[in-house]
PDBML (XML) file of the C-alpha atoms, coordinates in Angstrom:
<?xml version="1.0" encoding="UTF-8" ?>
<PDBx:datablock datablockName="MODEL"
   xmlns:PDBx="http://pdbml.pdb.org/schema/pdbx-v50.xsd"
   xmlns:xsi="http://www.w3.org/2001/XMLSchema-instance"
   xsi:schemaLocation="http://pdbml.pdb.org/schema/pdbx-v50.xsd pdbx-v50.xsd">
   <PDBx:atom_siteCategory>
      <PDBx:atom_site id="1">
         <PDBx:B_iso_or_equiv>0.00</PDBx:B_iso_or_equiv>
         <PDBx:Cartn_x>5.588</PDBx:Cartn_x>
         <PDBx:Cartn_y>1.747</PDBx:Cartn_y>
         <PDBx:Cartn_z>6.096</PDBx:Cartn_z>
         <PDBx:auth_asym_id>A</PDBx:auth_asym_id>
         <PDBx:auth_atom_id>CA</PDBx:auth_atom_id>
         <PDBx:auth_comp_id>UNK</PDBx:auth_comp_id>
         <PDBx:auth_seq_id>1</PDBx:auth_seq_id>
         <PDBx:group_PDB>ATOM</PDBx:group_PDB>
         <PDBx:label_alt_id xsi:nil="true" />
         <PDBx:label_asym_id>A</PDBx:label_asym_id>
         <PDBx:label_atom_id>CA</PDBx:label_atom_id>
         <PDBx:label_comp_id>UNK</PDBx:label_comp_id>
         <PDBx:label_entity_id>1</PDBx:label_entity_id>
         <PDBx:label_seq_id>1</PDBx:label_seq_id>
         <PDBx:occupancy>1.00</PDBx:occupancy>
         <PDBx:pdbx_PDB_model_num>1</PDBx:pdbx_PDB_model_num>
         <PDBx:type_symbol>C</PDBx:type_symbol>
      </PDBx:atom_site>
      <PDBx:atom_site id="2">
         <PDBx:B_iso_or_equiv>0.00</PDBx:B_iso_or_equiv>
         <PDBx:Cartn_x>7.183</PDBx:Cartn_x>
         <PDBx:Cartn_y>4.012</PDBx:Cartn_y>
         <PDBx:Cartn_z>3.337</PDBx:Cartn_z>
         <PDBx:auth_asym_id>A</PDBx:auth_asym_id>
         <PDBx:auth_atom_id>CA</PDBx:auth_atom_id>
         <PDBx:auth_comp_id>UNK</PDBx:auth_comp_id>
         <PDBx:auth_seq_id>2</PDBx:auth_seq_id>
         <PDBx:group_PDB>ATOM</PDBx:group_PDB>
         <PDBx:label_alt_id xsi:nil="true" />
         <PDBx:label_asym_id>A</PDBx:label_asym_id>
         <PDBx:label_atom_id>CA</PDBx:label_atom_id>
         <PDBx:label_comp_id>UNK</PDBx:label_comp_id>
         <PDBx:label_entity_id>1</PDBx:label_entity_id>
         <PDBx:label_seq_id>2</PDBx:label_seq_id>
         <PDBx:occupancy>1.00</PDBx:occupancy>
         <PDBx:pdbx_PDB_model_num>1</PDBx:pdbx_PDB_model_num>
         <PDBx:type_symbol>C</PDBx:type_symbol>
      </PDBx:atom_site>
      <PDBx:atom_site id="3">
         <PDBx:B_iso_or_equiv>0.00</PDBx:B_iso_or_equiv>
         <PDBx:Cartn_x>10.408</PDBx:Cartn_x>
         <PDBx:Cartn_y>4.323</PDBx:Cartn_y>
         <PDBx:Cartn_z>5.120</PDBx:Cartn_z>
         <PDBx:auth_asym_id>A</PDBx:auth_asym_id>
         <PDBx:auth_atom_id>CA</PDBx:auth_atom_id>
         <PDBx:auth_comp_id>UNK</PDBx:auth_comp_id>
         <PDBx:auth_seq_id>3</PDBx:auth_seq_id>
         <PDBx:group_PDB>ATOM</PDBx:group_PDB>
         <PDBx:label_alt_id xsi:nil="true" />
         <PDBx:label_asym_id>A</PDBx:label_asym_id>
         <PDBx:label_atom_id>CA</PDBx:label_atom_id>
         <PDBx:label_comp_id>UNK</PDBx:label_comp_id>
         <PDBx:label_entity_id>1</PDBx:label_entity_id>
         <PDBx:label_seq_id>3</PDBx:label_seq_id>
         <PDBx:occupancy>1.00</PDBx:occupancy>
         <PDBx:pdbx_PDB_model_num>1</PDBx:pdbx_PDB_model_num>
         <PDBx:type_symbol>C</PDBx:type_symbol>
      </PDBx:atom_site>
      <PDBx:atom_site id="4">
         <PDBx:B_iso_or_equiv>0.00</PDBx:B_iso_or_equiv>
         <PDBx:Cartn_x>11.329</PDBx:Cartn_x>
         <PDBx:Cartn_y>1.042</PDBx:Cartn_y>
         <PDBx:Cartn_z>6.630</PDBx:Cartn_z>
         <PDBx:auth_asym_id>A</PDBx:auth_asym_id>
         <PDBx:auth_atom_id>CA</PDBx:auth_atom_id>
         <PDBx:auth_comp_id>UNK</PDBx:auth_comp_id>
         <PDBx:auth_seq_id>4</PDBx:auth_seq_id>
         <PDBx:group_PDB>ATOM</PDBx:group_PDB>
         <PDBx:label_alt_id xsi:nil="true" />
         <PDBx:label_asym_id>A</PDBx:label_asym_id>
         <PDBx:label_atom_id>CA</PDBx:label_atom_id>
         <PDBx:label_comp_id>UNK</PDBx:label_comp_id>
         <PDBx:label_entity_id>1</PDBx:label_entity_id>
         <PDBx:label_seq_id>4</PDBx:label_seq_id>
         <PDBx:occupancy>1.00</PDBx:occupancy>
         <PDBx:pdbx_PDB_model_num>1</PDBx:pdbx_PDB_model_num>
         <PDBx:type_symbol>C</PDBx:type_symbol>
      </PDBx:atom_site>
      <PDBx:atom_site id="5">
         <PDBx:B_iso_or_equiv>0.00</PDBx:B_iso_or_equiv>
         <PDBx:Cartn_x>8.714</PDBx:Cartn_x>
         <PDBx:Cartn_y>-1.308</PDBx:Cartn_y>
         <PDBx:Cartn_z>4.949</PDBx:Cartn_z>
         <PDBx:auth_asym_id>A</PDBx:auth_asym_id>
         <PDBx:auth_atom_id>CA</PDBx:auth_atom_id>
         <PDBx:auth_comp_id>UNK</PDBx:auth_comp_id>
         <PDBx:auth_seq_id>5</PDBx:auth_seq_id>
         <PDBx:group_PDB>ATOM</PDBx:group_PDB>
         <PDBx:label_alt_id xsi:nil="true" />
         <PDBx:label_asym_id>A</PDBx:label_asym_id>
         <PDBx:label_atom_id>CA</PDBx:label_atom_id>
         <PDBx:label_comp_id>UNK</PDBx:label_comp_id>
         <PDBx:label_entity_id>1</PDBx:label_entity_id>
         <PDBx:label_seq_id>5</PDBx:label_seq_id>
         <PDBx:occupancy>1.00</PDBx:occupancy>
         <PDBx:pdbx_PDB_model_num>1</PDBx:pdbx_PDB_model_num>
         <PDBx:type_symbol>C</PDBx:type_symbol>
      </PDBx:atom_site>
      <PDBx:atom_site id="6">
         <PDBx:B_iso_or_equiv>0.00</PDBx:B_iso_or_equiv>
         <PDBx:Cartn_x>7.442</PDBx:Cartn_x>
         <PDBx:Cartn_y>-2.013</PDBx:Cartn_y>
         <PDBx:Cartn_z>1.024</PDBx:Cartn_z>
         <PDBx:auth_asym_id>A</PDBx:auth_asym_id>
         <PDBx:auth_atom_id>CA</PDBx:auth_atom_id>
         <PDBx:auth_comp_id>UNK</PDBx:auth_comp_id>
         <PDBx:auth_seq_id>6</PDBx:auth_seq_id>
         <PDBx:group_PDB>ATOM</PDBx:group_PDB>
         <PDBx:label_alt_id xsi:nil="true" />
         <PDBx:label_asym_id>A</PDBx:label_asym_id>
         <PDBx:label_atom_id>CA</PDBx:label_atom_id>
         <PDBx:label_comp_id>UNK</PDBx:label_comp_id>
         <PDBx:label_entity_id>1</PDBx:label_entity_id>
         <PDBx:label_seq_id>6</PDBx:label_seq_id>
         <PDBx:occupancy>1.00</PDBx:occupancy>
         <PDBx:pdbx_PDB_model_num>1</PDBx:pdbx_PDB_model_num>
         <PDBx:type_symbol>C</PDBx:type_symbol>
      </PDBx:atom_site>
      <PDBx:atom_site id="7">
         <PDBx:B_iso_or_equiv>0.00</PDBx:B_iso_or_equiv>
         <PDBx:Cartn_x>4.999</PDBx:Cartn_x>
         <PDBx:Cartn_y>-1.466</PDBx:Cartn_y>
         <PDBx:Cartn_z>-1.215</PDBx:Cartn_z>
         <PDBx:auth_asym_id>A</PDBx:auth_asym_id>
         <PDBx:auth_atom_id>CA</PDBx:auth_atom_id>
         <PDBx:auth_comp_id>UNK</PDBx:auth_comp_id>
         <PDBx:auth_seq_id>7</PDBx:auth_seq_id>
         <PDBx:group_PDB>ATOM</PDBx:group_PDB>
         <PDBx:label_alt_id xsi:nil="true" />
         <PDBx:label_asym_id>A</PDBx:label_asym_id>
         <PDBx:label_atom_id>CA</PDBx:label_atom_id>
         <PDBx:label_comp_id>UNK</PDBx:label_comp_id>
         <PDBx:label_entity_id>1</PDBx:label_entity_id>
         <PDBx:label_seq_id>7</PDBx:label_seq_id>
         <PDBx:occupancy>1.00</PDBx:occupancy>
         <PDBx:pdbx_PDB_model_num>1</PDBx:pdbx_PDB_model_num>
         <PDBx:type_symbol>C</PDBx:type_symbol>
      </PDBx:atom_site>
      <PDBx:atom_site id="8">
         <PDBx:B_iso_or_equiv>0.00</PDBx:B_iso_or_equiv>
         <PDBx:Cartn_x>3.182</PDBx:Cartn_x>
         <PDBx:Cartn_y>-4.815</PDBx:Cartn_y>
         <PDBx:Cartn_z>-0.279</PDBx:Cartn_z>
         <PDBx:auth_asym_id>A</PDBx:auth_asym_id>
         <PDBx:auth_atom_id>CA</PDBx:auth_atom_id>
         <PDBx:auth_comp_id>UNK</PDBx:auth_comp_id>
         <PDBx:auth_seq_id>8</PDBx:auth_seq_id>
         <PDBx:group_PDB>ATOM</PDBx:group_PDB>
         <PDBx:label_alt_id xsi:nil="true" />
         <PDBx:label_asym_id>A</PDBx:label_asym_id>
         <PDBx:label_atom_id>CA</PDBx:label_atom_id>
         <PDBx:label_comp_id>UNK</PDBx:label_comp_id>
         <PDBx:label_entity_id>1</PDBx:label_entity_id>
         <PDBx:label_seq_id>8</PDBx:label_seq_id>
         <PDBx:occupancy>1.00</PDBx:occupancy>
         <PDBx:pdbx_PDB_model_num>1</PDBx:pdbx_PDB_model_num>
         <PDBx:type_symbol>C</PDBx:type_symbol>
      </PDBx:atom_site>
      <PDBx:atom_site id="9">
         <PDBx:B_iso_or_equiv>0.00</PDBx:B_iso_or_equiv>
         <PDBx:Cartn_x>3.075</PDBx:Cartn_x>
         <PDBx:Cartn_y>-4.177</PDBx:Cartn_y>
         <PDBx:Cartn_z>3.247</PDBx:Cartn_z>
         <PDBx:auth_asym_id>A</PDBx:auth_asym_id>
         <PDBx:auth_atom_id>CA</PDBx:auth_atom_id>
         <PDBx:auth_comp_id>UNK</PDBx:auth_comp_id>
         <PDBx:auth_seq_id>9</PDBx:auth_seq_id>
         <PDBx:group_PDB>ATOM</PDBx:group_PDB>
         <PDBx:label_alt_id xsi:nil="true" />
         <PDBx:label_asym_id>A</PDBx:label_asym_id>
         <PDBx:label_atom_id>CA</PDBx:label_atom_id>
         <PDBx:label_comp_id>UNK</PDBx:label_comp_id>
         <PDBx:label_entity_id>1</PDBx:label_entity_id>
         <PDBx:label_seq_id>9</PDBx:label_seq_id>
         <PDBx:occupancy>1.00</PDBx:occupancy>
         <PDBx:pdbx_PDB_model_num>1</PDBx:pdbx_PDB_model_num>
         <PDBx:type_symbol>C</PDBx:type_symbol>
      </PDBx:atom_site>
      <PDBx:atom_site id="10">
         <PDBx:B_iso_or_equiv>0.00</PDBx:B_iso_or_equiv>
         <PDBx:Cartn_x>1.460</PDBx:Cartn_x>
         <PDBx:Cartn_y>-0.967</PDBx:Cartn_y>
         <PDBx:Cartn_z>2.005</PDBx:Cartn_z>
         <PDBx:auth_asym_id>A</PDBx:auth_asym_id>
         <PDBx:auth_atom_id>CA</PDBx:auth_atom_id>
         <PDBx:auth_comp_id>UNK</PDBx:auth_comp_id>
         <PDBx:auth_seq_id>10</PDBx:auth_seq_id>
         <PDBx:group_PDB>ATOM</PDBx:group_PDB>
         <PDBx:label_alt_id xsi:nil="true" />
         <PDBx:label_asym_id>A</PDBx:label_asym_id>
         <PDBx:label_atom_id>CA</PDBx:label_atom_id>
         <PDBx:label_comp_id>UNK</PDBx:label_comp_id>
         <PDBx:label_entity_id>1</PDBx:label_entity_id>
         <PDBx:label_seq_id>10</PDBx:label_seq_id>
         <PDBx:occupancy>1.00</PDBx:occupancy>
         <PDBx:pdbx_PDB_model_num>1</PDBx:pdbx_PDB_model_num>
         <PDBx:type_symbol>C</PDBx:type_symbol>
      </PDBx:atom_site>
      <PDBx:atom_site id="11">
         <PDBx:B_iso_or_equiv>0.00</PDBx:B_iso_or_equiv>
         <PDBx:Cartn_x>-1.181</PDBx:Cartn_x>
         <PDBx:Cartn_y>-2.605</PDBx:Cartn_y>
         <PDBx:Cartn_z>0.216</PDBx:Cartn_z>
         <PDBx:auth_asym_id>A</PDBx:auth_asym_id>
         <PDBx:auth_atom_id>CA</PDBx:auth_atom_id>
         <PDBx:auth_comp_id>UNK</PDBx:auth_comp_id>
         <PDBx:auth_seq_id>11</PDBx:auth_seq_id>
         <PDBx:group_PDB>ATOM</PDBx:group_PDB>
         <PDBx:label_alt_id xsi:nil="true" />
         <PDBx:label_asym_id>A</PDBx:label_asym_id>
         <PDBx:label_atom_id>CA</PDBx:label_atom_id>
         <PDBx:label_comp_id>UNK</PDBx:label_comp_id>
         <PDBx:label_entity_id>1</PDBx:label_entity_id>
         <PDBx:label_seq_id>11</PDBx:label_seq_id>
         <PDBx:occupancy>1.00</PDBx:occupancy>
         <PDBx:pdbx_PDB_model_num>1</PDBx:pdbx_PDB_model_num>
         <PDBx:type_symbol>C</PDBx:type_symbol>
      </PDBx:atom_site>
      <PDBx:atom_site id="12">
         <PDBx:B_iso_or_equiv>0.00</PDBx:B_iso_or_equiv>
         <PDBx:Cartn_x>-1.629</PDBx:Cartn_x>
         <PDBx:Cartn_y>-4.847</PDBx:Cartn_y>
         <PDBx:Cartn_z>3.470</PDBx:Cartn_z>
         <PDBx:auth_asym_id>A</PDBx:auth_asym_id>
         <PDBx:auth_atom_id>CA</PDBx:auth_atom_id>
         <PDBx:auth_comp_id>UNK</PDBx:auth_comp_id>
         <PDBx:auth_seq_id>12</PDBx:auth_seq_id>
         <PDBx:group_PDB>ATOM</PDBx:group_PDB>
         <PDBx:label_alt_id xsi:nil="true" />
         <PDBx:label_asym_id>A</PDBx:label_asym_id>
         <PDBx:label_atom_id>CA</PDBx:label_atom_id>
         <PDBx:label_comp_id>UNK</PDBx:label_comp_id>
         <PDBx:label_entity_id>1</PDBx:label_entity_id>
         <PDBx:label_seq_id>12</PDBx:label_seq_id>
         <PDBx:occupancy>1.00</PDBx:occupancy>
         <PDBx:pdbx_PDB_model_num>1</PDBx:pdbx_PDB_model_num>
         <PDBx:type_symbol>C</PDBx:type_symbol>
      </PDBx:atom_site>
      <PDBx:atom_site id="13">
         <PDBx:B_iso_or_equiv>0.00</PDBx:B_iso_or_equiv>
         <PDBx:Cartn_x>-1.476</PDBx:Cartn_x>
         <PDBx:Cartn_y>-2.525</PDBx:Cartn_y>
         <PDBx:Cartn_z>5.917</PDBx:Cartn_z>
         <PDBx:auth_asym_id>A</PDBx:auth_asym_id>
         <PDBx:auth_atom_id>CA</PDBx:auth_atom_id>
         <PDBx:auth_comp_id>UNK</PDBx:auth_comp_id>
         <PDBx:auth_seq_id>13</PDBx:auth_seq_id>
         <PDBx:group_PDB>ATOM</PDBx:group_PDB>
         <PDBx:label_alt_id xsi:nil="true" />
         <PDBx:label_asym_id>A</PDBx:label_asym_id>
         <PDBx:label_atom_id>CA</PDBx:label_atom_id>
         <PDBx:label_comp_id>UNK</PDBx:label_comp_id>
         <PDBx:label_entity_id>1</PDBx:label_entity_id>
         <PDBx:label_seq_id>13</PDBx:label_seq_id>
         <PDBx:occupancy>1.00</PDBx:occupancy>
         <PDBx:pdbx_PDB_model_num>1</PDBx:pdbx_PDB_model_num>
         <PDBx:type_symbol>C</PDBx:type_symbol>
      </PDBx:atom_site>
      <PDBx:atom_site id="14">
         <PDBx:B_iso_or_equiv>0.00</PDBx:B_iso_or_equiv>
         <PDBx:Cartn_x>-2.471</PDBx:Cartn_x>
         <PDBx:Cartn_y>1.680</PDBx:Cartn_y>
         <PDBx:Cartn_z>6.077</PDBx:Cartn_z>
         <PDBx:auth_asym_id>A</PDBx:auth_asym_id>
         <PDBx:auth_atom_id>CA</PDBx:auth_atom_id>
         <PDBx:auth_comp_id>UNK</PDBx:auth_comp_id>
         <PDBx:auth_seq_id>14</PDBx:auth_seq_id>
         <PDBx:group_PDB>ATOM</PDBx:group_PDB>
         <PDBx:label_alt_id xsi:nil="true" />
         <PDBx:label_asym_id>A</PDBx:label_asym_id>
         <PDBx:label_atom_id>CA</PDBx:label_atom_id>
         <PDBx:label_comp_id>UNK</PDBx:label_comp_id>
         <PDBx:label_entity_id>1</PDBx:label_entity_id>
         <PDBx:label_seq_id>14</PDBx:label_seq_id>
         <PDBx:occupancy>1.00</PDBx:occupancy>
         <PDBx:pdbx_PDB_model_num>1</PDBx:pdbx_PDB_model_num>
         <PDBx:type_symbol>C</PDBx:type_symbol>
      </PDBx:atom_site>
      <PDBx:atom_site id="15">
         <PDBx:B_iso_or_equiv>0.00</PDBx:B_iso_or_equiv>
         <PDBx:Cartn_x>-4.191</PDBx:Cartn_x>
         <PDBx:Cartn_y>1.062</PDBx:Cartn_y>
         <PDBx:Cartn_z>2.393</PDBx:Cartn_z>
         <PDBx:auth_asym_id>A</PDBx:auth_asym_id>
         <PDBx:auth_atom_id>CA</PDBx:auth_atom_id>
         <PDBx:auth_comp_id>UNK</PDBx:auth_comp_id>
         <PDBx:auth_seq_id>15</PDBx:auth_seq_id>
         <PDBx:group_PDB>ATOM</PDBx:group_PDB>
         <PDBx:label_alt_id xsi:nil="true" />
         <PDBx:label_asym_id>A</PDBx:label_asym_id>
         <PDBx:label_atom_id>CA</PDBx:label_atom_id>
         <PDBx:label_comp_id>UNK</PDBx:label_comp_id>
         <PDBx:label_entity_id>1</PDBx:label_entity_id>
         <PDBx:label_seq_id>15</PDBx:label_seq_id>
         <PDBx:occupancy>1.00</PDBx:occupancy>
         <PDBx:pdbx_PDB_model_num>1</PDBx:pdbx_PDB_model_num>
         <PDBx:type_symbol>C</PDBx:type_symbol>
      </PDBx:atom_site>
      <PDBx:atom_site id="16">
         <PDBx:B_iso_or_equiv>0.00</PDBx:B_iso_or_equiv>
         <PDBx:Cartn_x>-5.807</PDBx:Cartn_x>
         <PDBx:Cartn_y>-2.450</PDBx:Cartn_y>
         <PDBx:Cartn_z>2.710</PDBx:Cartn_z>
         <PDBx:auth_asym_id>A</PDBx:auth_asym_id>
         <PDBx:auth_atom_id>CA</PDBx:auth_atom_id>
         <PDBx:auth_comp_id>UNK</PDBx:auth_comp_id>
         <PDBx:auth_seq_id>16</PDBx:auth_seq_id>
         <PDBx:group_PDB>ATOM</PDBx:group_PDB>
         <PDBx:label_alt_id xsi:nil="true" />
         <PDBx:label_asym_id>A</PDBx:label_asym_id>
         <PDBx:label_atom_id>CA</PDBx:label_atom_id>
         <PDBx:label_comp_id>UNK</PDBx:label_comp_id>
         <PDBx:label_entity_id>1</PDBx:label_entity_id>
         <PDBx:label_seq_id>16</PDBx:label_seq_id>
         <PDBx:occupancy>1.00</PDBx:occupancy>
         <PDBx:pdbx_PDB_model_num>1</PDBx:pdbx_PDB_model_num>
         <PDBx:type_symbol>C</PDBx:type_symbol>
      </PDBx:atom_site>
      <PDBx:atom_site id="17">
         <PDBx:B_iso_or_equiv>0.00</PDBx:B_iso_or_equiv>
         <PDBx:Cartn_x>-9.093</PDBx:Cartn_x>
         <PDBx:Cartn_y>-1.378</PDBx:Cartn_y>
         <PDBx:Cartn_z>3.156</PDBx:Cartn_z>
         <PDBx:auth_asym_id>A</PDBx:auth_asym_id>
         <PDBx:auth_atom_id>CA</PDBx:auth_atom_id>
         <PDBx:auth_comp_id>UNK</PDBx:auth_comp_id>
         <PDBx:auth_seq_id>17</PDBx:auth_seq_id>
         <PDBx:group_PDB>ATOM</PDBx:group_PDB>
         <PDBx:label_alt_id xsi:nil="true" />
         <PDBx:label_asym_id>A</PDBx:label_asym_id>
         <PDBx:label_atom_id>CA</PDBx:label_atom_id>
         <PDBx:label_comp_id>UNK</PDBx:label_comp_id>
         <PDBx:label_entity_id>1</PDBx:label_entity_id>
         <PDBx:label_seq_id>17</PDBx:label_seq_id>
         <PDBx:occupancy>1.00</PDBx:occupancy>
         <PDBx:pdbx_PDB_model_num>1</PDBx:pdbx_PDB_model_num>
         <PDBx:type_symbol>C</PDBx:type_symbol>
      </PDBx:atom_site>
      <PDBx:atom_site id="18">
         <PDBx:B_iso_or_equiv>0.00</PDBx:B_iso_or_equiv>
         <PDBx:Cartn_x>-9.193</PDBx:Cartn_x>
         <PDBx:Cartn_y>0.936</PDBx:Cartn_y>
         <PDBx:Cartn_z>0.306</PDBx:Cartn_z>
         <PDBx:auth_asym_id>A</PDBx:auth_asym_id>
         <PDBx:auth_atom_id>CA</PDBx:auth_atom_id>
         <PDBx:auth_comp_id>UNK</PDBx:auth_comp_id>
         <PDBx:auth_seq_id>18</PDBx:auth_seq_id>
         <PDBx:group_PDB>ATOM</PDBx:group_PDB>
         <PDBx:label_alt_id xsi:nil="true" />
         <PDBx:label_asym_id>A</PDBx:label_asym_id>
         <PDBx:label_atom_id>CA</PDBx:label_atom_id>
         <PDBx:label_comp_id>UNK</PDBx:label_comp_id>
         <PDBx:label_entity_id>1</PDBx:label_entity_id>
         <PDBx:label_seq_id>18</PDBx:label_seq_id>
         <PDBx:occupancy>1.00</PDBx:occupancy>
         <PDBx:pdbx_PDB_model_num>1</PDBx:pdbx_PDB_model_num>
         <PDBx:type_symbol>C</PDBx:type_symbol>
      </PDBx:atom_site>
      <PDBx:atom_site id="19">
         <PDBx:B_iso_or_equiv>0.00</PDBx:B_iso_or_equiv>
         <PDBx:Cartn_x>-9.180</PDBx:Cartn_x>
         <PDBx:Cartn_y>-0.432</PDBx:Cartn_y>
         <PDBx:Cartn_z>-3.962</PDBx:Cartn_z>
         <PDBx:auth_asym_id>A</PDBx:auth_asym_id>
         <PDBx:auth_atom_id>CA</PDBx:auth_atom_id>
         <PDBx:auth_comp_id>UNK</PDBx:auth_comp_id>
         <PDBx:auth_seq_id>19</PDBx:auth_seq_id>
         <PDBx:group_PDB>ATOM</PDBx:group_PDB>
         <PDBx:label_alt_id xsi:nil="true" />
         <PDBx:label_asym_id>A</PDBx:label_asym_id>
         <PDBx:label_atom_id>CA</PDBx:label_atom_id>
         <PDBx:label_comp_id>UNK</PDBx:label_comp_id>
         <PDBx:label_entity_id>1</PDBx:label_entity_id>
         <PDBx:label_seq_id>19</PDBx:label_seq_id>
         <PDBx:occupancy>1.00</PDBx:occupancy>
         <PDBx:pdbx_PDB_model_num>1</PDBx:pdbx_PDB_model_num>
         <PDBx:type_symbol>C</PDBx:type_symbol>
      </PDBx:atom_site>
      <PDBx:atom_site id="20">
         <PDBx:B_iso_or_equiv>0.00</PDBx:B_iso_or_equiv>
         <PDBx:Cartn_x>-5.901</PDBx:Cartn_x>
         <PDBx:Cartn_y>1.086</PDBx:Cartn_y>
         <PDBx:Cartn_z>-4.975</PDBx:Cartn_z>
         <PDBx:auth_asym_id>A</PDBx:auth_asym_id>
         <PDBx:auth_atom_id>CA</PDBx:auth_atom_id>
         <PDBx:auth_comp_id>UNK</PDBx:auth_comp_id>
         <PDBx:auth_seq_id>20</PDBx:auth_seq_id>
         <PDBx:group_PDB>ATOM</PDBx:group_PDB>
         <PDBx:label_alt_id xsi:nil="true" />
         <PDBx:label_asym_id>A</PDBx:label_asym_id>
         <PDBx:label_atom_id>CA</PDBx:label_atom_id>
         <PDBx:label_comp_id>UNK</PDBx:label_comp_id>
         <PDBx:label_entity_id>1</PDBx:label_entity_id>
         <PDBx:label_seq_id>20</PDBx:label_seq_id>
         <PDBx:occupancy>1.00</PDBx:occupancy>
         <PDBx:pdbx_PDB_model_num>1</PDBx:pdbx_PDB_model_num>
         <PDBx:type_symbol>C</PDBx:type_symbol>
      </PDBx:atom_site>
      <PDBx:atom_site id="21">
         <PDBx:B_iso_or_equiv>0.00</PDBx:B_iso_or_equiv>
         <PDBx:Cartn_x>-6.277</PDBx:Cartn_x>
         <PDBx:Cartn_y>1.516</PDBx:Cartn_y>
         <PDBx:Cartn_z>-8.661</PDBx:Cartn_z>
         <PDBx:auth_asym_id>A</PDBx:auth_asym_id>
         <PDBx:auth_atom_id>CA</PDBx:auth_atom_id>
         <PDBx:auth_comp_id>UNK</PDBx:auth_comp_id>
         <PDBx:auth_seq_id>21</PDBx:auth_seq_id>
         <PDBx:group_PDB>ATOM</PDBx:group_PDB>
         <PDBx:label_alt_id xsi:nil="true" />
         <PDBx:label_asym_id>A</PDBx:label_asym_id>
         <PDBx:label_atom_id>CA</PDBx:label_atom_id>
         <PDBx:label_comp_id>UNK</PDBx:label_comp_id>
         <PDBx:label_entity_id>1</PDBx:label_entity_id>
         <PDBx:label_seq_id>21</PDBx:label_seq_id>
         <PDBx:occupancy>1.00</PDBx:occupancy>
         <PDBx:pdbx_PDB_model_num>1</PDBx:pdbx_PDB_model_num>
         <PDBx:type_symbol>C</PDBx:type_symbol>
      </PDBx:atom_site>
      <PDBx:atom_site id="22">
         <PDBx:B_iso_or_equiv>0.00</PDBx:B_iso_or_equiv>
         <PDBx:Cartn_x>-3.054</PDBx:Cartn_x>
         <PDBx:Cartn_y>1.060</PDBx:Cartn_y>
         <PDBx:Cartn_z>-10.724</PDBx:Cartn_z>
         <PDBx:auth_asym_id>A</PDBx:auth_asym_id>
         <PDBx:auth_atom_id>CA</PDBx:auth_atom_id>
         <PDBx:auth_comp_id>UNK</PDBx:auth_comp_id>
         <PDBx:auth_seq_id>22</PDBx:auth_seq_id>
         <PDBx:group_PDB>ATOM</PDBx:group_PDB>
         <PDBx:label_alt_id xsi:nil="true" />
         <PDBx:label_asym_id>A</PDBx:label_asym_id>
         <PDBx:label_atom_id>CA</PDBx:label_atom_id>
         <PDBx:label_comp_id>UNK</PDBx:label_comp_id>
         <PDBx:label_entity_id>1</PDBx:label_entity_id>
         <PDBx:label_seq_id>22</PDBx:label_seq_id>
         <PDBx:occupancy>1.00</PDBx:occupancy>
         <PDBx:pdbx_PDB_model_num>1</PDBx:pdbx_PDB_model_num>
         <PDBx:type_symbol>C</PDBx:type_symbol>
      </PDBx:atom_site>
      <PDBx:atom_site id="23">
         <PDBx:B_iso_or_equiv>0.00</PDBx:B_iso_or_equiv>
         <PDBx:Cartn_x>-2.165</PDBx:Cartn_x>
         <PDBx:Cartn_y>3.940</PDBx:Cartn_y>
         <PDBx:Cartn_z>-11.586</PDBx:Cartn_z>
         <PDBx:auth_asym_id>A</PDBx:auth_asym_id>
         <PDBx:auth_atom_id>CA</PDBx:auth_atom_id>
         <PDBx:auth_comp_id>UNK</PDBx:auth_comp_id>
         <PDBx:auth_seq_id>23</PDBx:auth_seq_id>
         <PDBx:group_PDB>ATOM</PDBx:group_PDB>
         <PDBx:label_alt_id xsi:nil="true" />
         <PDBx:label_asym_id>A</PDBx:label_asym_id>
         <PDBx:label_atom_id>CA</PDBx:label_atom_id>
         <PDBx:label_comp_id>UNK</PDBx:label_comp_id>
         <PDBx:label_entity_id>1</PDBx:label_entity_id>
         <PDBx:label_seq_id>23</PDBx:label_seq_id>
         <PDBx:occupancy>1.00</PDBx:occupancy>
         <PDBx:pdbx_PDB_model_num>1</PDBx:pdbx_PDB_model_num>
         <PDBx:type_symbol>C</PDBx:type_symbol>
      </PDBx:atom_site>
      <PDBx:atom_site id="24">
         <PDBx:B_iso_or_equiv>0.00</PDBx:B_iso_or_equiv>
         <PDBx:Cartn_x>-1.910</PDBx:Cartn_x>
         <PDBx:Cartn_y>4.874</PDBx:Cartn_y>
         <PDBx:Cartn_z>-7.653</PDBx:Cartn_z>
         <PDBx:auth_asym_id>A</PDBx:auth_asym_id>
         <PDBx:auth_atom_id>CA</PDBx:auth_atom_id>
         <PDBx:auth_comp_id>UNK</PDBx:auth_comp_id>
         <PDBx:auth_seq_id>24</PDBx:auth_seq_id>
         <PDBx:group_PDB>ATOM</PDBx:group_PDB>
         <PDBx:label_alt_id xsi:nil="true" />
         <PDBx:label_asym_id>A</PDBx:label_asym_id>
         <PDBx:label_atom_id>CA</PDBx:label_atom_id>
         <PDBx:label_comp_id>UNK</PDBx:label_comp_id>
         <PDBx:label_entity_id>1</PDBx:label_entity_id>
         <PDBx:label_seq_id>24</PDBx:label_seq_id>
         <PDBx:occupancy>1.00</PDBx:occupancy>
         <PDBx:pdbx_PDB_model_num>1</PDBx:pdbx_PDB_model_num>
         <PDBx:type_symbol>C</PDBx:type_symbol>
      </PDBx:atom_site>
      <PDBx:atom_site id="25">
         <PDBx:B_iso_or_equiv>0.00</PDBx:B_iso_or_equiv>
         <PDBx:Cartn_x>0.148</PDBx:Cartn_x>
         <PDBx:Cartn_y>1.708</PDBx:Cartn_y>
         <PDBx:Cartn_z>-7.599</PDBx:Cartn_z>
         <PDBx:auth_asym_id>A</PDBx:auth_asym_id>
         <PDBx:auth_atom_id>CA</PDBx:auth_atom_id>
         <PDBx:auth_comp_id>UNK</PDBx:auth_comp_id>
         <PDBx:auth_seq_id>25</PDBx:auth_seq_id>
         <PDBx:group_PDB>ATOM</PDBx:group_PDB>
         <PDBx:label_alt_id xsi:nil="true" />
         <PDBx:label_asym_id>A</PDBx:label_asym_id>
         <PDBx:label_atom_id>CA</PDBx:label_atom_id>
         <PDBx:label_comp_id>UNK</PDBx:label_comp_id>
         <PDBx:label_entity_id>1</PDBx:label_entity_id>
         <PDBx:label_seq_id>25</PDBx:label_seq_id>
         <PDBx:occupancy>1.00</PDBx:occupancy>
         <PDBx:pdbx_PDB_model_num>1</PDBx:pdbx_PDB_model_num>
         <PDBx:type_symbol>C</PDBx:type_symbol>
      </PDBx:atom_site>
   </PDBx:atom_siteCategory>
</PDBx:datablock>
């Protein structure tokens, strides 16, 4: 997801289950 996708699909996909503060953002 960090090479070909973006940060979204992050959030939706590998890290979804986890509360990603904003500073990790």
């Amino acid at each position: 997801t960090l090479l070909v996708g973006t940060t979204e699909e992050l959030y939706e996909g590998p890290l979804g289950k986890y509360n990603v503060n904003d500073m990790a953002k």
